[in-house]
C-alpha atoms as a PDB file:
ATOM      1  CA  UNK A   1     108.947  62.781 121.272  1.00  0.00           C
ATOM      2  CA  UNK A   2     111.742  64.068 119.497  1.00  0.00           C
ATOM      3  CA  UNK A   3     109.788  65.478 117.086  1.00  0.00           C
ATOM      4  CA  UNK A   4     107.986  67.578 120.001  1.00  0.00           C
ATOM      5  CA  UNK A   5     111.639  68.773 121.202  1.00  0.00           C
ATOM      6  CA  UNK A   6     112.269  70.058 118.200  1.00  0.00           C
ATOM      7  CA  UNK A   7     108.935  71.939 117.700  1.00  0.00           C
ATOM      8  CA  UNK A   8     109.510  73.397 121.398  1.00  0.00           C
ATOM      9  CA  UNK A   9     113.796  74.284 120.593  1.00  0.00           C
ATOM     10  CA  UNK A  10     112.270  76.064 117.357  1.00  0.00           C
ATOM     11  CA  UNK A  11     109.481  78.056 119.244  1.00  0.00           C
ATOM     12  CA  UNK A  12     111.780  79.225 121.607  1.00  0.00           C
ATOM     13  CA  UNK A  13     114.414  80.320 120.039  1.00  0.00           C
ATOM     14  CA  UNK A  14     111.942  82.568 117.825  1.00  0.00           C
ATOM     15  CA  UNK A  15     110.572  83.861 120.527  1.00  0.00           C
ATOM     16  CA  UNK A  16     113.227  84.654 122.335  1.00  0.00           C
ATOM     17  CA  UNK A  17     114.504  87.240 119.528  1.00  0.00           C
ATOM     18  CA  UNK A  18     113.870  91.457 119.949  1.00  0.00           C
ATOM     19  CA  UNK A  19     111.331  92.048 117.372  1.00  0.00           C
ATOM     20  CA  UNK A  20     112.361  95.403 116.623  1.00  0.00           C
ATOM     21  CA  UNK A  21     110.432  98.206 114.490  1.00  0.00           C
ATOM     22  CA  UNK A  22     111.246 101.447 112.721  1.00  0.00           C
ATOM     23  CA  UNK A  23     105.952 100.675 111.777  1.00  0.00           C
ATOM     24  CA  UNK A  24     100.302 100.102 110.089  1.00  0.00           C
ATOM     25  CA  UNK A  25      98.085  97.761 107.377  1.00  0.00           C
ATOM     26  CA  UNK A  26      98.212  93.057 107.381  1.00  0.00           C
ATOM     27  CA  UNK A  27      98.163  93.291 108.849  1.00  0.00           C
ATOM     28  CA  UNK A  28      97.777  92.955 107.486  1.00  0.00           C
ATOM     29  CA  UNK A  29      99.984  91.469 107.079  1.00  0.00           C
ATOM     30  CA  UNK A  30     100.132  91.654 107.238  1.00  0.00           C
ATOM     31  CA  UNK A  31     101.776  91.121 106.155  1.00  0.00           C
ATOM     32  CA  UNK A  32     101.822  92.248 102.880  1.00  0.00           C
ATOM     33  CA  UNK A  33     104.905  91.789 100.100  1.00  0.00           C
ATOM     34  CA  UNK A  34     105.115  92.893  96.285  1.00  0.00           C
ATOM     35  CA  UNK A  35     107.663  94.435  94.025  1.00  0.00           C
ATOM     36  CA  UNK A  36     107.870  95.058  90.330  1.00  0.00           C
ATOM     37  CA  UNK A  37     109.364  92.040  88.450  1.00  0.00           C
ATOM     38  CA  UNK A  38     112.868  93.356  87.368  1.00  0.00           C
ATOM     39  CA  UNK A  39     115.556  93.520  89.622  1.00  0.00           C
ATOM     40  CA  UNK A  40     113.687  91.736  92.396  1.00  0.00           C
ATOM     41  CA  UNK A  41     116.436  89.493  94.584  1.00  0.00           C
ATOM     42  CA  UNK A  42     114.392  86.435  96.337  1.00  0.00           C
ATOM     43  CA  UNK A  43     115.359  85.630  99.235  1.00  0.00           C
ATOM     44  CA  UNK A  44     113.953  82.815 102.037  1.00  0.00           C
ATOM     45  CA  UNK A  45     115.227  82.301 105.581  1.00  0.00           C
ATOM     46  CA  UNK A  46     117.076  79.249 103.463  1.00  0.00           C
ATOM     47  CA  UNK A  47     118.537  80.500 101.471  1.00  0.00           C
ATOM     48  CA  UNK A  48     121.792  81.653 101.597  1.00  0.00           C
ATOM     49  CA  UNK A  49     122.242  84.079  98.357  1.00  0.00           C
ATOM     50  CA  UNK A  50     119.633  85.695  96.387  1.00  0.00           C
ATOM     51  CA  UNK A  51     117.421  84.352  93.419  1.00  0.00           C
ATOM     52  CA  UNK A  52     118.642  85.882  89.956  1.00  0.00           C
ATOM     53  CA  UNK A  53     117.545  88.702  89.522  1.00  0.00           C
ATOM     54  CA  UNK A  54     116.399  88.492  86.146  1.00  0.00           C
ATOM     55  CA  UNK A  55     114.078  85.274  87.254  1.00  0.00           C
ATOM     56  CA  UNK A  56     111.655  86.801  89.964  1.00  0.00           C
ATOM     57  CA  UNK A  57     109.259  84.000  91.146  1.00  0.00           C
ATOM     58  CA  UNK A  58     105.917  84.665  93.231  1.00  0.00           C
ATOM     59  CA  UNK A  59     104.436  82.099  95.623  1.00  0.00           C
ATOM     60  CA  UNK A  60     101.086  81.029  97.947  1.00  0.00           C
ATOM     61  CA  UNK A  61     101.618  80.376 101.449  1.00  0.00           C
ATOM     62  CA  UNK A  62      99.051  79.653 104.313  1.00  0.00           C
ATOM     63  CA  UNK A  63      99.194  80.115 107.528  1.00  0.00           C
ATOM     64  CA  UNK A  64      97.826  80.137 111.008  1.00  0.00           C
ATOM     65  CA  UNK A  65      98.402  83.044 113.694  1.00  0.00           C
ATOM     66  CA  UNK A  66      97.714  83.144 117.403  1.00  0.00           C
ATOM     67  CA  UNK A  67      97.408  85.879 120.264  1.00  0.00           C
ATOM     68  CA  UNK A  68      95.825  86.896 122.957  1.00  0.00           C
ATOM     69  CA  UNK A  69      96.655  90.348 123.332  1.00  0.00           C
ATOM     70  CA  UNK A  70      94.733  91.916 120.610  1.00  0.00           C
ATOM     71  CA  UNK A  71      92.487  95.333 121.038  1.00  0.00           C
ATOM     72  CA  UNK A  72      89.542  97.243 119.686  1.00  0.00           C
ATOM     73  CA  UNK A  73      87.818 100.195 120.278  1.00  0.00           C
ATOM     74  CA  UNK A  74      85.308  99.913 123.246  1.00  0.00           C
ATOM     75  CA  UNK A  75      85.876  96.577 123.748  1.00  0.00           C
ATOM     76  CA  UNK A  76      85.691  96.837 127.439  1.00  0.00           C
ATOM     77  CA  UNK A  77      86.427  94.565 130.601  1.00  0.00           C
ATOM     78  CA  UNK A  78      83.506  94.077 132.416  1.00  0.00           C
ATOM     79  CA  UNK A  79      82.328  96.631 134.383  1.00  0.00           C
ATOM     80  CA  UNK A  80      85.385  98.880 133.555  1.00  0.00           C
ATOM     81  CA  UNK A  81      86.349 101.418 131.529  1.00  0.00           C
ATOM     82  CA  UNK A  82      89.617  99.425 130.621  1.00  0.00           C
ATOM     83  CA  UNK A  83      90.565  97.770 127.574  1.00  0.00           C
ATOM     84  CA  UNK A  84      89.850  93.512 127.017  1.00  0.00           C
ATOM     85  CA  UNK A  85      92.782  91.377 126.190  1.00  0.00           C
ATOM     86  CA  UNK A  86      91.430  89.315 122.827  1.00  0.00           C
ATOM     87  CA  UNK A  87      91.996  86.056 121.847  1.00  0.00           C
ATOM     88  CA  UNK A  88      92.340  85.730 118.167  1.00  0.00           C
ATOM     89  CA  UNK A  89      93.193  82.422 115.670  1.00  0.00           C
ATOM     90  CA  UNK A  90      93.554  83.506 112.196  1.00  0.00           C
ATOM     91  CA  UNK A  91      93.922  81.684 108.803  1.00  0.00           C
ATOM     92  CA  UNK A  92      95.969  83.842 106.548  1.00  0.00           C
ATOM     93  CA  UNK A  93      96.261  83.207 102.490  1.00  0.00           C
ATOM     94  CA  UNK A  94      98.862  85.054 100.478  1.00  0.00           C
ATOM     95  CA  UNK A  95      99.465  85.231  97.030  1.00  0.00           C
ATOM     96  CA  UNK A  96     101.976  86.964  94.710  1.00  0.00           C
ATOM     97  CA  UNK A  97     102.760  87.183  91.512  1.00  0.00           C
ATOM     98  CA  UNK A  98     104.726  88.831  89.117  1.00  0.00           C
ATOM     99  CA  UNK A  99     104.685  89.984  85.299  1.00  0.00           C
ATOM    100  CA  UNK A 100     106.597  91.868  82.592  1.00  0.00           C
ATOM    101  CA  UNK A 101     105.697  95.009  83.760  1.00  0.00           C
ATOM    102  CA  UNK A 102     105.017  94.465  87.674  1.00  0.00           C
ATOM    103  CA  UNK A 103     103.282  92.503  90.425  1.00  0.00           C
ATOM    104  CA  UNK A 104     100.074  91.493  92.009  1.00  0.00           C
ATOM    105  CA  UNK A 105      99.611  91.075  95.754  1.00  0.00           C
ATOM    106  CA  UNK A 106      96.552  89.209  97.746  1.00  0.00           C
ATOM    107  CA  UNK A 107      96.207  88.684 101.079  1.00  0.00           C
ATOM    108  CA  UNK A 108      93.128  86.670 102.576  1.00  0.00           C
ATOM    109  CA  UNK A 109      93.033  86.476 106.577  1.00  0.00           C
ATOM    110  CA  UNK A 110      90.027  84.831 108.377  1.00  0.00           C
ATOM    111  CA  UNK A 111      89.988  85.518 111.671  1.00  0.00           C
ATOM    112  CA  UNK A 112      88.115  84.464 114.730  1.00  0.00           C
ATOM    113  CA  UNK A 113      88.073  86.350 118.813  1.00  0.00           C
ATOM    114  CA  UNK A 114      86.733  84.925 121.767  1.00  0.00           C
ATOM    115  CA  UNK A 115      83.762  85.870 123.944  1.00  0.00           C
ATOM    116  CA  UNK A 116      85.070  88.784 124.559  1.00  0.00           C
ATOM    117  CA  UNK A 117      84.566  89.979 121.232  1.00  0.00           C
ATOM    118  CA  UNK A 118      81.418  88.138 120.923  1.00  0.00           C
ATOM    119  CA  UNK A 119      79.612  88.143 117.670  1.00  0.00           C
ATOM    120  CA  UNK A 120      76.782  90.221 117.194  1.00  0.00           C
ATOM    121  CA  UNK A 121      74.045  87.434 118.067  1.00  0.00           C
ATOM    122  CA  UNK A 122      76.003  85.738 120.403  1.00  0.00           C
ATOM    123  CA  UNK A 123      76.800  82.406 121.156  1.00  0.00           C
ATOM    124  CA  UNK A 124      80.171  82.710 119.768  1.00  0.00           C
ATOM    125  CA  UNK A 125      83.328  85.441 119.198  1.00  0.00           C
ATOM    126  CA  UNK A 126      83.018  87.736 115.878  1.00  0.00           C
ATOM    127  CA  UNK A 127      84.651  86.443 113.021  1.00  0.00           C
ATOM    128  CA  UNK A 128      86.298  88.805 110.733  1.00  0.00           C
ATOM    129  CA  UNK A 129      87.712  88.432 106.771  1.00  0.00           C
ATOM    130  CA  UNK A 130      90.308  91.197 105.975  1.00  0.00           C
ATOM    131  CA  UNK A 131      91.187  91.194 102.252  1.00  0.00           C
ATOM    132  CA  UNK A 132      94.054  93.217 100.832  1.00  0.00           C
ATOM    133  CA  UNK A 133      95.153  93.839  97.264  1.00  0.00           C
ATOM    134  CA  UNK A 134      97.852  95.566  95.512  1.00  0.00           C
ATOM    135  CA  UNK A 135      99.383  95.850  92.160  1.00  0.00           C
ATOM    136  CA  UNK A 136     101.811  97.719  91.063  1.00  0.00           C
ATOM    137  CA  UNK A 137     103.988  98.526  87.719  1.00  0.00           C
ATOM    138  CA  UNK A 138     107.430  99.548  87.431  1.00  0.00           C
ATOM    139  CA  UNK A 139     108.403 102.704  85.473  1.00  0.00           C
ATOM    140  CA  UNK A 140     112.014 101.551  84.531  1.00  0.00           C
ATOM    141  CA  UNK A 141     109.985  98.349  83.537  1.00  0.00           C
ATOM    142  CA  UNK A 142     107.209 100.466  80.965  1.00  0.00           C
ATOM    143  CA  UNK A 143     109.801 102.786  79.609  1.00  0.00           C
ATOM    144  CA  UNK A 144     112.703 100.070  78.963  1.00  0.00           C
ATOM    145  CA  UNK A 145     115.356 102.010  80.997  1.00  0.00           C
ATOM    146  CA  UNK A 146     117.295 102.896  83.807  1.00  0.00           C
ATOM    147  CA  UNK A 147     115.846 106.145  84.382  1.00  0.00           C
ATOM    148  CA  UNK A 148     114.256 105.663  87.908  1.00  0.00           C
ATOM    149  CA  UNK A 149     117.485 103.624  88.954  1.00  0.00           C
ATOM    150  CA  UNK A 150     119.185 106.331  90.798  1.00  0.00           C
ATOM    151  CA  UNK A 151     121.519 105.875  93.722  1.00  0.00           C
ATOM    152  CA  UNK A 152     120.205 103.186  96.617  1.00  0.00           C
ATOM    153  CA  UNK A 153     116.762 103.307  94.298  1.00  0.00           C
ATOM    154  CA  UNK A 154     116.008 100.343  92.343  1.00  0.00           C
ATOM    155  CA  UNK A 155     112.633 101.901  90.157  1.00  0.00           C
ATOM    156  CA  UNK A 156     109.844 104.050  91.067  1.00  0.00           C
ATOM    157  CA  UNK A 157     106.433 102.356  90.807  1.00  0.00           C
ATOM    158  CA  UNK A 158     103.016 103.148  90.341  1.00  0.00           C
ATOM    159  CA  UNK A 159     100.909 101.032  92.863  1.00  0.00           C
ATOM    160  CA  UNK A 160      96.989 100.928  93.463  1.00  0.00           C
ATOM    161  CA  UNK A 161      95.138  98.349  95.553  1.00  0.00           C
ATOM    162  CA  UNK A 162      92.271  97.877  98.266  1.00  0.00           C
ATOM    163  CA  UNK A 163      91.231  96.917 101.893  1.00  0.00           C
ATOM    164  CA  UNK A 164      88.423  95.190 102.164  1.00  0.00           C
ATOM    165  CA  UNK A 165      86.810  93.697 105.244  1.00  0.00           C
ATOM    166  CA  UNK A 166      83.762  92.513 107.133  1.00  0.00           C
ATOM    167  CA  UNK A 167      83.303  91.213 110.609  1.00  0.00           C
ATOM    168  CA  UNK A 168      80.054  90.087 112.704  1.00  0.00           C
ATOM    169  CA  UNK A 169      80.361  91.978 115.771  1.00  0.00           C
ATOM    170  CA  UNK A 170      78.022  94.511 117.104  1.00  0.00           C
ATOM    171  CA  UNK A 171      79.961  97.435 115.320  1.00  0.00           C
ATOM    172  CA  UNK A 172      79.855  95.160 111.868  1.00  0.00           C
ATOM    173  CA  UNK A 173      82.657  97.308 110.525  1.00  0.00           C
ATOM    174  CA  UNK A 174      82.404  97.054 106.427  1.00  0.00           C
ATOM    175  CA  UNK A 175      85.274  98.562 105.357  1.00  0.00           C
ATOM    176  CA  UNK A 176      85.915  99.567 101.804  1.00  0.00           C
ATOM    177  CA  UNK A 177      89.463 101.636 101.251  1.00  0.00           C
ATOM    178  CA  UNK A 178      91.295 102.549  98.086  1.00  0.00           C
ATOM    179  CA  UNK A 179      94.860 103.113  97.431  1.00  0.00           C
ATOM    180  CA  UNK A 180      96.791 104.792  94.706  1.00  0.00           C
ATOM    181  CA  UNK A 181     100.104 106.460  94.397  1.00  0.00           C
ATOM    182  CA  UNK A 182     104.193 106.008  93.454  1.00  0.00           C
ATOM    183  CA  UNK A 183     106.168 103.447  95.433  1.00  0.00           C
ATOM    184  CA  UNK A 184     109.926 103.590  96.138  1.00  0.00           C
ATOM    185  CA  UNK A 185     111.782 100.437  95.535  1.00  0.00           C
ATOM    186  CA  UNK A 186     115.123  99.944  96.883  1.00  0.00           C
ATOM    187  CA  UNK A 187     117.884  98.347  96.193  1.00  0.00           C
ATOM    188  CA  UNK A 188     119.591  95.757  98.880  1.00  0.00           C
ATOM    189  CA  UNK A 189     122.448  92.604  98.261  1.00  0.00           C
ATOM    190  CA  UNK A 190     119.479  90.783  99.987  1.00  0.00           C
ATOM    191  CA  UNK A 191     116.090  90.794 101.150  1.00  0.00           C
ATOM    192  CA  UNK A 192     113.865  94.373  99.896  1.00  0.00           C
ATOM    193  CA  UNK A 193     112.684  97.797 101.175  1.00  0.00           C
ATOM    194  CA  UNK A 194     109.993  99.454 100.007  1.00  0.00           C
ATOM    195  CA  UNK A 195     108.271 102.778 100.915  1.00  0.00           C
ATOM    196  CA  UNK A 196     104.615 103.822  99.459  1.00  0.00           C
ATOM    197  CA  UNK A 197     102.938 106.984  99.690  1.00  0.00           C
ATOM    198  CA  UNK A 198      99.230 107.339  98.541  1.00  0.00           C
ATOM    199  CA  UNK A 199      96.348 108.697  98.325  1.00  0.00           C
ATOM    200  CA  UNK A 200      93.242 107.006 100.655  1.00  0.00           C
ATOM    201  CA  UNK A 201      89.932 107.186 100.017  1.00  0.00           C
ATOM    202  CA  UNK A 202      87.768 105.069 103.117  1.00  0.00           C
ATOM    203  CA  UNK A 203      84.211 104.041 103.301  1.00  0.00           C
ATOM    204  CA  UNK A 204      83.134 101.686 106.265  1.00  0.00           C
ATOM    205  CA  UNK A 205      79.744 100.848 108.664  1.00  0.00           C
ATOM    206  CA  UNK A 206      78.660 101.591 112.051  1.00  0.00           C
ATOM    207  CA  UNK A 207      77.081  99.000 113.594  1.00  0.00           C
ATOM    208  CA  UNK A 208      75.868 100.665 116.927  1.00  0.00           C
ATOM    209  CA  UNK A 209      74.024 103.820 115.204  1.00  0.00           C
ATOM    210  CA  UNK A 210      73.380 101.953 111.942  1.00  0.00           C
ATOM    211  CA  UNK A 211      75.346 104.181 109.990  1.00  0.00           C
ATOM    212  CA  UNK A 212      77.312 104.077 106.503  1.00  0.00           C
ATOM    213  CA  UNK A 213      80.521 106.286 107.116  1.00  0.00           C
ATOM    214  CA  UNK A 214      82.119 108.136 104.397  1.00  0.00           C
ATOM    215  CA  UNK A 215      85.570 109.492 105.468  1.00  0.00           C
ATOM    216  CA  UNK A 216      87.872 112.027 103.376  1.00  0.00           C
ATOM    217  CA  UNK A 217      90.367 111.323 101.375  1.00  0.00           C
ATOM    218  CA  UNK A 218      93.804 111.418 103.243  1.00  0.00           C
ATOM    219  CA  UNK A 219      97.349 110.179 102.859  1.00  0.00           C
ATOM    220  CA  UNK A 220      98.897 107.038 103.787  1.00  0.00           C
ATOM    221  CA  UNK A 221     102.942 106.325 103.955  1.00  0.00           C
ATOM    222  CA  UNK A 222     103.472 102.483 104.057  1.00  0.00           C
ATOM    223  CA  UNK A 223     107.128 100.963 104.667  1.00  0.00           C
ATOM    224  CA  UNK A 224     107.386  97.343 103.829  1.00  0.00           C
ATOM    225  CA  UNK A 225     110.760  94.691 104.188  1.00  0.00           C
ATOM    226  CA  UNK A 226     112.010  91.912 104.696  1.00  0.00           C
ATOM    227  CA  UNK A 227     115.932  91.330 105.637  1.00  0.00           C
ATOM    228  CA  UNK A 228     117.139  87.401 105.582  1.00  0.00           C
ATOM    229  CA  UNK A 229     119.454  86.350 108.875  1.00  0.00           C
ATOM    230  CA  UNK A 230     122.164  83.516 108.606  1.00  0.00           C
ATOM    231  CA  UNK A 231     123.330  82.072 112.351  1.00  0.00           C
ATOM    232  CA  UNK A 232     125.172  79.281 111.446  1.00  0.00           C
ATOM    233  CA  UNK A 233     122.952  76.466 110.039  1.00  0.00           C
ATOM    234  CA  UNK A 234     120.103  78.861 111.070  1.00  0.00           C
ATOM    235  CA  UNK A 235     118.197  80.766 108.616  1.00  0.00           C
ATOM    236  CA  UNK A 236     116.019  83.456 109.133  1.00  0.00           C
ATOM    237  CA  UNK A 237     114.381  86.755 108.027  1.00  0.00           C
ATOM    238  CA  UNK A 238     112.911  89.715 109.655  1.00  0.00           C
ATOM    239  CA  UNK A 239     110.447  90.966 107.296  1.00  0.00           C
ATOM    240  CA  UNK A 240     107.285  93.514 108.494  1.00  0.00           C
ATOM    241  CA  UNK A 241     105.601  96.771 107.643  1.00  0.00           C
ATOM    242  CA  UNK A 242     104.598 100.005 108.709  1.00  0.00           C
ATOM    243  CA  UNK A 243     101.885 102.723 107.797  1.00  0.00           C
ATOM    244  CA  UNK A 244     101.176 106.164 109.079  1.00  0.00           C
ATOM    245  CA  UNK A 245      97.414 107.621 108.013  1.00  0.00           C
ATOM    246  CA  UNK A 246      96.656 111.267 108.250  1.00  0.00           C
ATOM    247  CA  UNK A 247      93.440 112.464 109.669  1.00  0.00           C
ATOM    248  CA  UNK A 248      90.299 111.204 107.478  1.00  0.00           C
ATOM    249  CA  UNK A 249      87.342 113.724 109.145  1.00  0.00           C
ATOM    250  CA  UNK A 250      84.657 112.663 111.369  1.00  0.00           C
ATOM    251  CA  UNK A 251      83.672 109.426 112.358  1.00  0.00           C
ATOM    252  CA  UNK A 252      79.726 108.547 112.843  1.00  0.00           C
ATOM    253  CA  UNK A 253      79.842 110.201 116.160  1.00  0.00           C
ATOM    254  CA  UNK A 254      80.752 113.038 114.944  1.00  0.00           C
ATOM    255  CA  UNK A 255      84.002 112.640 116.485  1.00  0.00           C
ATOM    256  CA  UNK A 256      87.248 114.249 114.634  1.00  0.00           C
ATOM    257  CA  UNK A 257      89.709 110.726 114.154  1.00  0.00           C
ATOM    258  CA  UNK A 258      93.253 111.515 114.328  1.00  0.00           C
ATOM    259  CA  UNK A 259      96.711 110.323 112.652  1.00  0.00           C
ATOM    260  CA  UNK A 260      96.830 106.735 112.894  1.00  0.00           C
ATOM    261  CA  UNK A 261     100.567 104.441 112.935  1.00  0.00           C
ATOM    262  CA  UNK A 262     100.789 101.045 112.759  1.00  0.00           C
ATOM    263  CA  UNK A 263     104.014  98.380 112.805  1.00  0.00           C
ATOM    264  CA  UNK A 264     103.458  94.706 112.354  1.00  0.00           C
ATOM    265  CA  UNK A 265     107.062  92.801 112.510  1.00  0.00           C
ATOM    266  CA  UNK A 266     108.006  89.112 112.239  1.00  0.00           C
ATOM    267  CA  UNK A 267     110.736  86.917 112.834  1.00  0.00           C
ATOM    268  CA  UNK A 268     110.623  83.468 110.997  1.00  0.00           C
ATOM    269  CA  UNK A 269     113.215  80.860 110.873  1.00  0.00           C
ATOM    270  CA  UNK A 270     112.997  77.540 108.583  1.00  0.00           C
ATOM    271  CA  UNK A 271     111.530  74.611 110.688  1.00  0.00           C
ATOM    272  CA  UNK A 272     111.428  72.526 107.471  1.00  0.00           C
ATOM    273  CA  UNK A 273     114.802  71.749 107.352  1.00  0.00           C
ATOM    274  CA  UNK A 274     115.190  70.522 110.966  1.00  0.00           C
ATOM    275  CA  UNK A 275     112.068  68.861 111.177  1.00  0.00           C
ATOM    276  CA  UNK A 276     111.155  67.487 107.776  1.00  0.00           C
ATOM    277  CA  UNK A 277     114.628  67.995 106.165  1.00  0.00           C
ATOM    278  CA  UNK A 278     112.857  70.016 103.692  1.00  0.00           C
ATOM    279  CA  UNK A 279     113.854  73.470 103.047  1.00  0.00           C
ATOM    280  CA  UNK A 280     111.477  76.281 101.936  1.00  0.00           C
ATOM    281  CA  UNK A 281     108.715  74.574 103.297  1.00  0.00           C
ATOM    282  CA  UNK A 282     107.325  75.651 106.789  1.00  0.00           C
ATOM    283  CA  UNK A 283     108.381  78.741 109.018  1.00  0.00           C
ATOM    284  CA  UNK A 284     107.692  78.950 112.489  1.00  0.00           C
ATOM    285  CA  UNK A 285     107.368  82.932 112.999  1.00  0.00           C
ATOM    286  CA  UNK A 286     106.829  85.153 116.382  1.00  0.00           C
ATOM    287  CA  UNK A 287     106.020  89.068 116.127  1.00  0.00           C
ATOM    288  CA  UNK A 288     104.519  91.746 117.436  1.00  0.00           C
ATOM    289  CA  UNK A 289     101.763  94.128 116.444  1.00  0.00           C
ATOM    290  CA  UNK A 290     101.861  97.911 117.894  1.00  0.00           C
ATOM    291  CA  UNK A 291      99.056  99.883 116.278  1.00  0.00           C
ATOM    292  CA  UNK A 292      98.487 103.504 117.913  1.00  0.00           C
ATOM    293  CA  UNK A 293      95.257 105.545 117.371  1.00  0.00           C
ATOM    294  CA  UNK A 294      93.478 102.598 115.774  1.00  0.00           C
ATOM    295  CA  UNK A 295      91.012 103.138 112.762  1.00  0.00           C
ATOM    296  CA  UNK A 296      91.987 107.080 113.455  1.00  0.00           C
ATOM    297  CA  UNK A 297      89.918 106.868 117.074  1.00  0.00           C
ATOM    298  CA  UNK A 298      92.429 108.492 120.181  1.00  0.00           C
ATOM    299  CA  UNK A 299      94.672 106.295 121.957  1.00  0.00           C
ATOM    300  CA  UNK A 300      92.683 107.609 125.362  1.00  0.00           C
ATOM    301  CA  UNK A 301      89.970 105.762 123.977  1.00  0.00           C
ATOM    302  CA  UNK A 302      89.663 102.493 125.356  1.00  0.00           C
ATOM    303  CA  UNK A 303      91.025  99.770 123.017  1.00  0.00           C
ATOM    304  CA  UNK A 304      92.367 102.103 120.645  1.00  0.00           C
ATOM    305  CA  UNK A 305      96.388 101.298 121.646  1.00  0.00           C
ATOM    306  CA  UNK A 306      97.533  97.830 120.847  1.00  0.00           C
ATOM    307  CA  UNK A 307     100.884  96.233 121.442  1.00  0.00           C
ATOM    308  CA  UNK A 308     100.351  92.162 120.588  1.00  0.00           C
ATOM    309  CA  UNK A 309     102.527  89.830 120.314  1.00  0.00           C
ATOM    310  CA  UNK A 310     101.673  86.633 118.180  1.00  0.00           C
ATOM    311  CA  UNK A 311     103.224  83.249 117.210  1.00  0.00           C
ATOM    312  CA  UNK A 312     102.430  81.210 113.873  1.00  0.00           C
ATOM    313  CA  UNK A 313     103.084  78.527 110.995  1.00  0.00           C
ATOM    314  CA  UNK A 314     103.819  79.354 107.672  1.00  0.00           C
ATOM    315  CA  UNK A 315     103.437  76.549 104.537  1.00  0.00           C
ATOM    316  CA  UNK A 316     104.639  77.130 101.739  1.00  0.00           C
ATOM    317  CA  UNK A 317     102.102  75.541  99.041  1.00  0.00           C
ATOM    318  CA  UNK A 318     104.301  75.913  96.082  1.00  0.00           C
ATOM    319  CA  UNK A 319     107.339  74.332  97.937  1.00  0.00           C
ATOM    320  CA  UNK A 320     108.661  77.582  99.045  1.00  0.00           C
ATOM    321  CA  UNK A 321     110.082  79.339  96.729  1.00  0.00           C
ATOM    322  CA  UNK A 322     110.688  82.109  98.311  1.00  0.00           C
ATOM    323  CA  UNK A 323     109.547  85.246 100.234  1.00  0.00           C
ATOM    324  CA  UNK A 324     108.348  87.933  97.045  1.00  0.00           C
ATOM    325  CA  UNK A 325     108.565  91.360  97.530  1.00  0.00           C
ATOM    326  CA  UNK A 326     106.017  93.919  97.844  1.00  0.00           C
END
């Protein structure tokens, strides 16, 4: 029982919290954290100061996200024109690691709607996998100096990476989208900021006219932190990102898509040490998920404005050693 009111305290005071933004991936999720290996500081919702610098350390966390708030394009109320409300559990694997020169980011989510999103031979909601990938390299790190230290900036990398994903629903979206360009890394006394800005190159499936799509190459800006909180005995971080994708061409319909911006933000707080005494092991985290103009298709399109918010548990399967950077 007491166990319960502790589980119910935690929840709630998470919740409770403004999740605010300054922006899309993930998800991705999306969270999505890496950072070249020098000069990274670690920091957890436990922890009160910051790693050494000079000792970066990845991890491998799983965890589990709910909501029922969730959107896509043409998924319609019945016998409307309005956007469904989705239900959506997710599984969510995230790795990161780091090396002389850089870092390597993976992020795994499995996710699964209800009926309302029903799979493409029914019986069941579609079930989506959403991979992303990143690695980057350092410049300061390659050329043994200072140079790209400048001011609040920390280095200048060079990142590249992927989004891949496939789902079973009647649009059976198969998307395959590159990344590649610099990434700002900045320097904070805790916690990170970084800003990317590359070049996108998207090929994905639709379902409905049984078509392969081949977009054009556009750009992509992509913000990612994460900024630790200390109330009292409370610790905490806000950590999130955001993207903003230019115009990519036509869809399959022949249909010009339009900018796209995203902003997935989280609040998580350390359960482990109230509930298992254990530090660094499980967060309990609330956000929410705006995403405007999704996959480039006009907010007046039905479906294609989110704003979900979402609850879920994060373990920490290498004890927690803290939240990496990306």
């Amino acid at each position: 029982m007491c166990f319960l009111l502790k589980c119910s305290l935690l929840l709630a005071v998470v919740a409770a919290l403004p999740v605010g933004f300054p922006r899309i991936a993930v998800a991705q999720e999306a969270v999505e954290t890496s950072s070249s290996a020098a000069g990274v500081s670690q920091v957890h919702p436990s922890e009160g100061t910051p790693e050494p610098s000079h000792k970066p350390q990845g991890s491998n966390t799983l965890a589990y996200w709910f909501g029922s708030e969730y959107h896509t394009p043409f998924v319609l109320q019945p016998s409307t024109f309005k956007a469904a409300d989705i239900q959506r559990n997710a599984l969510d694997f995230t790795h990161l690691d780091f090396w002389k020169l850089g870092s390597n980011f993976a992020d795994v989510m499995v996710s699964q709607s209800d009926m309302t999103e029903p799979a493409a031979s029914g019986g069941t909601g579609a079930t989506e996998i959403y991979a992303i990938l990143r690695s980057d390299v350092g410049l300061n790190q390659v050329m043994h100096s200072s140079t790209f230290q400048v001011g609040p900036l920390r280095d200048l990398a060079v990142e590249a990476g992927a989004n891949l994903e496939t789902k079973n629903s009647s649009f059976a979206p198969a998307e395959r989208t590159l990344y590649v360009g610099p990434k700002l890394q900045f320097a904070l006394p805790r916690g990170f900021f970084n800003v990317g800005v590359h070049f996108r190159k998207e090929w994905n499936h639709e379902g409905v006219l049984g078509k392969a799509e081949h977009y054009n190459p556009n750009f992509n800006t992509e913000l990612n932190w994460m900024l630790p909180i200390t109330l009292g005995k409370l610790h905490m971080a806000y950590a999130g990102f955001a993207e903003y994708n230019t115009p990519k061409g036509k869809d399959s319909f022949g249909t010009d898509t339009v900018s796209e911006y995203l902003i997935r933000s989280i609040v998580s707080t350390d359960a482990g040490q109230f509930l298992f005494r254990r530090a660094k092991m499980l967060d309990v985290s609330a956000g929410l998920w705006y995403w405007h103009n999704e996959y480039g298709k006009p907010s007046a399109i039905p479906g294609a404005e989110q704003v979900a918010p979402f609850v879920g548990l994060v373990y920490h399967l290498d004890g927690g050693r803290g939240l990496g950077k990306r």
